[in-house]
Protein backbone atom coordinates (compact mmCIF):
# COMPACT_ATOMS: atom_id res chain seq x y z
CA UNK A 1 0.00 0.00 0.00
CA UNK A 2 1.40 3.29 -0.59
CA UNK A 3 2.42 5.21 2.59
CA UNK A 4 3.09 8.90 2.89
CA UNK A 5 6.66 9.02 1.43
CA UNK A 6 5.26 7.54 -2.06
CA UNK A 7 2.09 9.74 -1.84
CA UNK A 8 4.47 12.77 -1.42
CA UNK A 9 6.56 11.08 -4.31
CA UNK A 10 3.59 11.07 -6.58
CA UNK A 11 2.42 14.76 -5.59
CA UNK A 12 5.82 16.14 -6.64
CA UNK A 13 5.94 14.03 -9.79
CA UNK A 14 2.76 15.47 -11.39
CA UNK A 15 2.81 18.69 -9.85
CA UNK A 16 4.82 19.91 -12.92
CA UNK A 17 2.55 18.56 -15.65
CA UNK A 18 -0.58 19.42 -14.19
CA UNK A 19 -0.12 22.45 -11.50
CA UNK A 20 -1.33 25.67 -13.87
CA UNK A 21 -2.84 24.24 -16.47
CA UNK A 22 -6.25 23.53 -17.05
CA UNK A 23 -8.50 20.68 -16.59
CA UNK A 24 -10.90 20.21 -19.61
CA UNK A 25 -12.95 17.25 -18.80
CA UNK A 26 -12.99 14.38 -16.16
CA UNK A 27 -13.54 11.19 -17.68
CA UNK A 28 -14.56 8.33 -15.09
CA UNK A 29 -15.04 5.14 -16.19
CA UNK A 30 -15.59 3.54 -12.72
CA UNK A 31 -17.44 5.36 -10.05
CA UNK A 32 -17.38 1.77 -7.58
CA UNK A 33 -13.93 2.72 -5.67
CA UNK A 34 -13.62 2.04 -1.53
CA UNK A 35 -16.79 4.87 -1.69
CA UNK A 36 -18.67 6.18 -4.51
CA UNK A 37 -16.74 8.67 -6.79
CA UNK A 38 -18.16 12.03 -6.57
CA UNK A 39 -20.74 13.11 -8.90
CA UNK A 40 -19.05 16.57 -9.41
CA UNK A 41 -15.92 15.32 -10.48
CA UNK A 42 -18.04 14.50 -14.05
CA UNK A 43 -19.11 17.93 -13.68
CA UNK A 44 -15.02 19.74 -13.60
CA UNK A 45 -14.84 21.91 -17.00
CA UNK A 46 -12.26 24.51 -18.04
CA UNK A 47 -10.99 24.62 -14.37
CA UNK A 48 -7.41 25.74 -13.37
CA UNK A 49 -5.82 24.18 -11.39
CA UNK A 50 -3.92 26.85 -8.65
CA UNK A 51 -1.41 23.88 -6.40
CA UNK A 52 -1.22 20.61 -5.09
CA UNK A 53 -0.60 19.65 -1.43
CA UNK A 54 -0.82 16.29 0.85
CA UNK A 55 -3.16 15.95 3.88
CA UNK A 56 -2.25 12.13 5.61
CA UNK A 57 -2.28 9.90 2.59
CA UNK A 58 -4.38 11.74 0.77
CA UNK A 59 -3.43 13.71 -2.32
CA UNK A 60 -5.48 17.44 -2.94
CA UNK A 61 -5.66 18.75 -6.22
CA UNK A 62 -6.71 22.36 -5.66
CA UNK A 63 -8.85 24.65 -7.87
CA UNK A 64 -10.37 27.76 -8.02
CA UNK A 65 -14.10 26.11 -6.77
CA UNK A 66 -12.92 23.56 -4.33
CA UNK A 67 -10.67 20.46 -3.98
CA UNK A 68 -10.39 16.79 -5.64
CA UNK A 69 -9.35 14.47 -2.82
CA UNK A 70 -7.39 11.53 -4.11
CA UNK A 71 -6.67 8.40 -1.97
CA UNK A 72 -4.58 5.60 -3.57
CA UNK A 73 -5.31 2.83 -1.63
CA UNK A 74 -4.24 -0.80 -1.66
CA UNK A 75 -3.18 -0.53 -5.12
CA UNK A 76 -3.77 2.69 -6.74
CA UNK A 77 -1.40 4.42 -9.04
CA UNK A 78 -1.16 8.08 -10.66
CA UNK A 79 0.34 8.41 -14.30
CA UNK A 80 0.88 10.69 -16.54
CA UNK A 81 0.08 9.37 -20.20
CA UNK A 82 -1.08 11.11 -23.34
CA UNK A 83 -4.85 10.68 -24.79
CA UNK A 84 -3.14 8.19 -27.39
CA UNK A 85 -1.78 6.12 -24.78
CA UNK A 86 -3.81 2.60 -24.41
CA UNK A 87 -6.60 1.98 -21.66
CA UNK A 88 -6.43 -0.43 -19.00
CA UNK A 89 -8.89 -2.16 -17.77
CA UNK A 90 -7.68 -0.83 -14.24
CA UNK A 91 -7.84 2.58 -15.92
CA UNK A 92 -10.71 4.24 -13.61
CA UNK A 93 -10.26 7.84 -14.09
CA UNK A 94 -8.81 9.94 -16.77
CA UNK A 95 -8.17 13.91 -15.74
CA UNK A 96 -7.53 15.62 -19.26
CA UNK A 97 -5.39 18.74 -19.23
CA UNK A 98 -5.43 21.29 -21.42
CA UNK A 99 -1.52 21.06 -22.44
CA UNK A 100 -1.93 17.31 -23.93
CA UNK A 101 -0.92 15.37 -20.68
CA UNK A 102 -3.60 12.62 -18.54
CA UNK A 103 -3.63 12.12 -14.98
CA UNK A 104 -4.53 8.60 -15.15
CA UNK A 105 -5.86 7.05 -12.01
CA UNK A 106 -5.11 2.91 -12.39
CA UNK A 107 -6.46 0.44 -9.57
CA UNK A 108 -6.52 -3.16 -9.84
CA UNK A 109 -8.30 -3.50 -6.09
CA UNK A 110 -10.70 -0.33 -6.41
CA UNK A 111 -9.68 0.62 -2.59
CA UNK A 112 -8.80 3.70 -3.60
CA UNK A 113 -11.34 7.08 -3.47
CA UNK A 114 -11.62 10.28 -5.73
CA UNK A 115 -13.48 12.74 -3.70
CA UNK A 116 -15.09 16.29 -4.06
CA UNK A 117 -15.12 19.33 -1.11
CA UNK A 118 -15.19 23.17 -1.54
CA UNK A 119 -14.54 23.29 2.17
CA UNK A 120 -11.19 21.46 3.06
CA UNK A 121 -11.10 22.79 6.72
CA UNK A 122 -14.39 20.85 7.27
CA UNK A 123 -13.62 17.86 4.86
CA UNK A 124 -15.32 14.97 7.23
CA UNK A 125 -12.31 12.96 6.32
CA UNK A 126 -10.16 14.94 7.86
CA UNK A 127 -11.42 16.28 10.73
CA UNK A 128 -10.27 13.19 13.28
CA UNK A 129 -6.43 13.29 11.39
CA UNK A 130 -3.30 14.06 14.36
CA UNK A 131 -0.82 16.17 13.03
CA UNK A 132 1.83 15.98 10.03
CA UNK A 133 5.01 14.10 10.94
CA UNK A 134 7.16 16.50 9.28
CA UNK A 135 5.42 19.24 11.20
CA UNK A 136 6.43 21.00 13.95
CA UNK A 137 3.29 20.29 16.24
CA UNK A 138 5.03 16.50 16.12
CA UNK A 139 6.89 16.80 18.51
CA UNK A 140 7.98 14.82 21.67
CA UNK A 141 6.10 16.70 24.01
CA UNK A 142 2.74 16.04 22.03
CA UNK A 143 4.06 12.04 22.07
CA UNK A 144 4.35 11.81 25.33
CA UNK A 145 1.45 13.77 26.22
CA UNK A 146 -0.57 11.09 23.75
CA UNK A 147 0.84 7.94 25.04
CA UNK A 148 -0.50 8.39 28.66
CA UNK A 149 -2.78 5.93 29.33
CA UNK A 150 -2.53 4.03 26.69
CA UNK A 151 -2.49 0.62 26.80
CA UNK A 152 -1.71 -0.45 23.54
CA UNK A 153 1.17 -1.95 21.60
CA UNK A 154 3.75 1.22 20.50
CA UNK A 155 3.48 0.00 16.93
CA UNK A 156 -0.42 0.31 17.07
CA UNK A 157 -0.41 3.63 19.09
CA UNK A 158 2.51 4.88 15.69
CA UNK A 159 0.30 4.11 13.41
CA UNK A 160 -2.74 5.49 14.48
CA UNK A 161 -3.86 8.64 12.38
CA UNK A 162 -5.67 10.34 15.58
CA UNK A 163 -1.95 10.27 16.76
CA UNK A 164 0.12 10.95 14.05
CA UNK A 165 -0.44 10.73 10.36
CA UNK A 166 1.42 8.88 7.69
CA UNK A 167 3.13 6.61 9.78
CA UNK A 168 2.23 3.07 7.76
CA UNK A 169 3.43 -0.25 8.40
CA UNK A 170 6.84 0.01 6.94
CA UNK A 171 8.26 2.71 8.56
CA UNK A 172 6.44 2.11 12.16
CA UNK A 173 8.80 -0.89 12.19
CA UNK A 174 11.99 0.58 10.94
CA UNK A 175 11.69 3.47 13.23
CA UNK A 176 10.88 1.00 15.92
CA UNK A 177 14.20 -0.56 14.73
CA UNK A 178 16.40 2.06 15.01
CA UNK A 179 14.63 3.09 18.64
CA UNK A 180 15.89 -0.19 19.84
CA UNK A 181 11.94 -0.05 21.10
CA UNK A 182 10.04 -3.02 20.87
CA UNK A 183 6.67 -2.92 18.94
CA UNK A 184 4.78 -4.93 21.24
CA UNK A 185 6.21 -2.38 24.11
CA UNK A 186 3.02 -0.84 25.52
CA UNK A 187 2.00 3.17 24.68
CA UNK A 188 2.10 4.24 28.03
CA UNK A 189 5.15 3.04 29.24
CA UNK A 190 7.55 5.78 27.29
CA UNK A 191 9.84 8.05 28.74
CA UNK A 192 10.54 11.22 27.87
CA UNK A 193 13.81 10.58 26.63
CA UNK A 194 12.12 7.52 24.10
CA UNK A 195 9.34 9.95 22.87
CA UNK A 196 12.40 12.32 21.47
CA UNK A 197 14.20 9.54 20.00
CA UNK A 198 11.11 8.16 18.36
CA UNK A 199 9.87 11.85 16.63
CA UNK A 200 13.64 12.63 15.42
CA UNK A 201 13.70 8.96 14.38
CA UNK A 202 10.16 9.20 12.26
CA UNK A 203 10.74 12.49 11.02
CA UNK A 204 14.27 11.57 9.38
CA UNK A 205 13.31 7.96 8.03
CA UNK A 206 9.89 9.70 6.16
CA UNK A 207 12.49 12.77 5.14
CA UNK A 208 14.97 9.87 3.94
CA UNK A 209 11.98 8.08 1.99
CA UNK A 210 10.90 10.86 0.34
CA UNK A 211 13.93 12.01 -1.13
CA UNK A 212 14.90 8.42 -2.42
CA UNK A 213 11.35 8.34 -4.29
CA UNK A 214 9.21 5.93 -1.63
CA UNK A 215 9.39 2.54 -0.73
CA UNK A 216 9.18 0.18 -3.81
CA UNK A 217 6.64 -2.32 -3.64
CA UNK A 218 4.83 -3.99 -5.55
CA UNK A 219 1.85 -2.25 -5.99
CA UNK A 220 3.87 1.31 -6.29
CA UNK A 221 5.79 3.22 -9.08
CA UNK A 222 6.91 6.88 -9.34
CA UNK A 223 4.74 8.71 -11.93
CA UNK A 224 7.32 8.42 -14.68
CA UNK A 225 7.22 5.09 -14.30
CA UNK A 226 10.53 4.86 -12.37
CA UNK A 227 10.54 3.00 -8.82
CA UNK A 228 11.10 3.75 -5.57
CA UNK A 229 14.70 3.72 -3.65
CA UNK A 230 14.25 3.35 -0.09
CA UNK A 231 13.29 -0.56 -0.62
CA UNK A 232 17.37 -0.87 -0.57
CA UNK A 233 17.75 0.65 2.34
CA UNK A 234 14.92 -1.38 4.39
CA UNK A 235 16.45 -2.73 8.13
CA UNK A 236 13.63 -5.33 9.26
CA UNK A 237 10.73 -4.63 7.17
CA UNK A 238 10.27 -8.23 5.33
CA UNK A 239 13.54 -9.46 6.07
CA UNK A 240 12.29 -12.22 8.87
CA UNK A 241 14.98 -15.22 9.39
CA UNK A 242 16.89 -12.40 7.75
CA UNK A 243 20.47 -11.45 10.45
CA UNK A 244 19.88 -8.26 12.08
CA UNK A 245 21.89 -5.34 10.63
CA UNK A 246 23.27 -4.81 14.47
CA UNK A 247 23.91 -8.02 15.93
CA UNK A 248 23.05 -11.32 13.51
CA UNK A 249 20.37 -12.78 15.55
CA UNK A 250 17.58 -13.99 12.68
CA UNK A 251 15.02 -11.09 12.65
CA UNK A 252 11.27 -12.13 13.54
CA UNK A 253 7.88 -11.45 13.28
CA UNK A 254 4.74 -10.94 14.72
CA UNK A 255 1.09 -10.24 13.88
CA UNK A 256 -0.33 -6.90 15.52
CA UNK A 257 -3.09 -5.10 14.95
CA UNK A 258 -3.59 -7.28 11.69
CA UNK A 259 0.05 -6.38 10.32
CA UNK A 260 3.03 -7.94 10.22
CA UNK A 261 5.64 -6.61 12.40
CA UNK A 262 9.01 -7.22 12.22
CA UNK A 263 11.76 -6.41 14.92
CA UNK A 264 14.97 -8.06 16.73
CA UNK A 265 14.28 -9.68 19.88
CA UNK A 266 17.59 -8.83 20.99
CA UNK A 267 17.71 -5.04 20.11
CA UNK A 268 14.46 -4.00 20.45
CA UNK A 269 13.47 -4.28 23.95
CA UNK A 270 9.83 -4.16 25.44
């Protein structure tokens, strides 16, 4: 599934092919996606589009009447193709700009969503979303003030979005890695000291991610078709009976939460 790093990947890639042009028509050829596609997307004419930015996993196309909210899902890809370029049958949604270039929307699992608003602050999506890693409101202080009291597993507490956003499955357990925190280690039980470690530690792997394209999986490709980097640089994420990076001892995993989690028992400590 595409985390934040690859959905910040994708918003830079098509910014420059899309951001100040105009959209002439949307063209949707599936409307059954994770929830219905909005009707007024159909409706989008001779709009401009004025900028591009990222709430959570969600990509925001911004125009001059409102927003399209774009969620890629399991599977979901962006591309840009031309309008002689051949259709997919994955191929849901075409938007058509005015200087030749698609934004083609491909998803082989539909869990994706394309989404209308002309009021982003009050976006019902949004309103429940914690803060942006990379922002400065992340911060330890706001960690450790959230983990009080709760009495779940760290890697469950990460990767809640009423926490933090953005922090997905791959890089909850490499940051948990490099913590030398356990992911079964219980919310409430941080100090201080971990809740520092753990916000410079999430900040600089998504920062790292981003800049080496996003995670390669395979479900996800940059919009020019090129792949991710940071796969290379993965610690624990899918390397069980793998040797640990630190110490050798075979790296293992466990289900929580309904994902598998990966860590050294040695290391990482509860």
């Amino acid at each position: 599934m595409p985390e934040l790093p690859e959905v910040e990947t994708t918003k830079n890639g098509i910014n420059p092919y899309i951001n100040g042009f105009m959209i002439e028509k949307i063209i949707v050829r599936q409307t059954k996606l994770r929830w219905e596609v909005s009707k007024e997307l159909t409706q989008i004419t001779q709009q401009k589009i004025i900028g591009l930015s990222r709430r959570a996993k969600y990509l925001i196309i911004h125009l001059e009447t409102g927003y399209i909210i774009g969620h890629l899902g399991m599977s979901g890809s962006l591309r840009i193709v031309k309008s002689t370029d051949a259709i997919d049958k994955h191929d849901h949604i075409d938007i058509v700009i005015n200087n030749g270039n698609i934004l083609r929307y491909n998803d082989p699992r539909r869990f994706g969503a394309w989404l209308w608003t002309d009021n982003l602050e009050h976006f019902h999506l949004f309103l429940k979303l914690g803060p942006e890693p990379l922002s400065e409101e992340f911060n330890a202080e706001y960690l450790f003030k959230k983990s009080r009291k709760k009495q779940v597993p760290l890697k469950t507490f990460l990767m809640d979005n009423a926490i933090v956003v953005g922090v997905g499955n791959i890089y909850a357990n490499e940051t948990l890695f490099l913590c030398g925190l356990h992911p079964q280690k219980i919310a409430s039980s941080l100090s201080k000291k971990q809740c520092t470690m753990l916000v410079e530690q999430i900040k600089k792997v998504l920062s790292t991610a981003i800049e080496k394209g996003g995670t390669t999986l395979k479900d996800f490709l940059q919009p020019d078709g090129r792949p991710g980097y940071f796969a290379q640089e993965l610690l624990v994420y899918g390397q069980k009976d793998k040797p640990c990076p630190n110490c050798a001892t075979k790296i293992e995993s466990v289900i929580i939460g309904q994902r598998n989690s990966f860590f050294c028992k040695k290391c990482q400590k509860k």
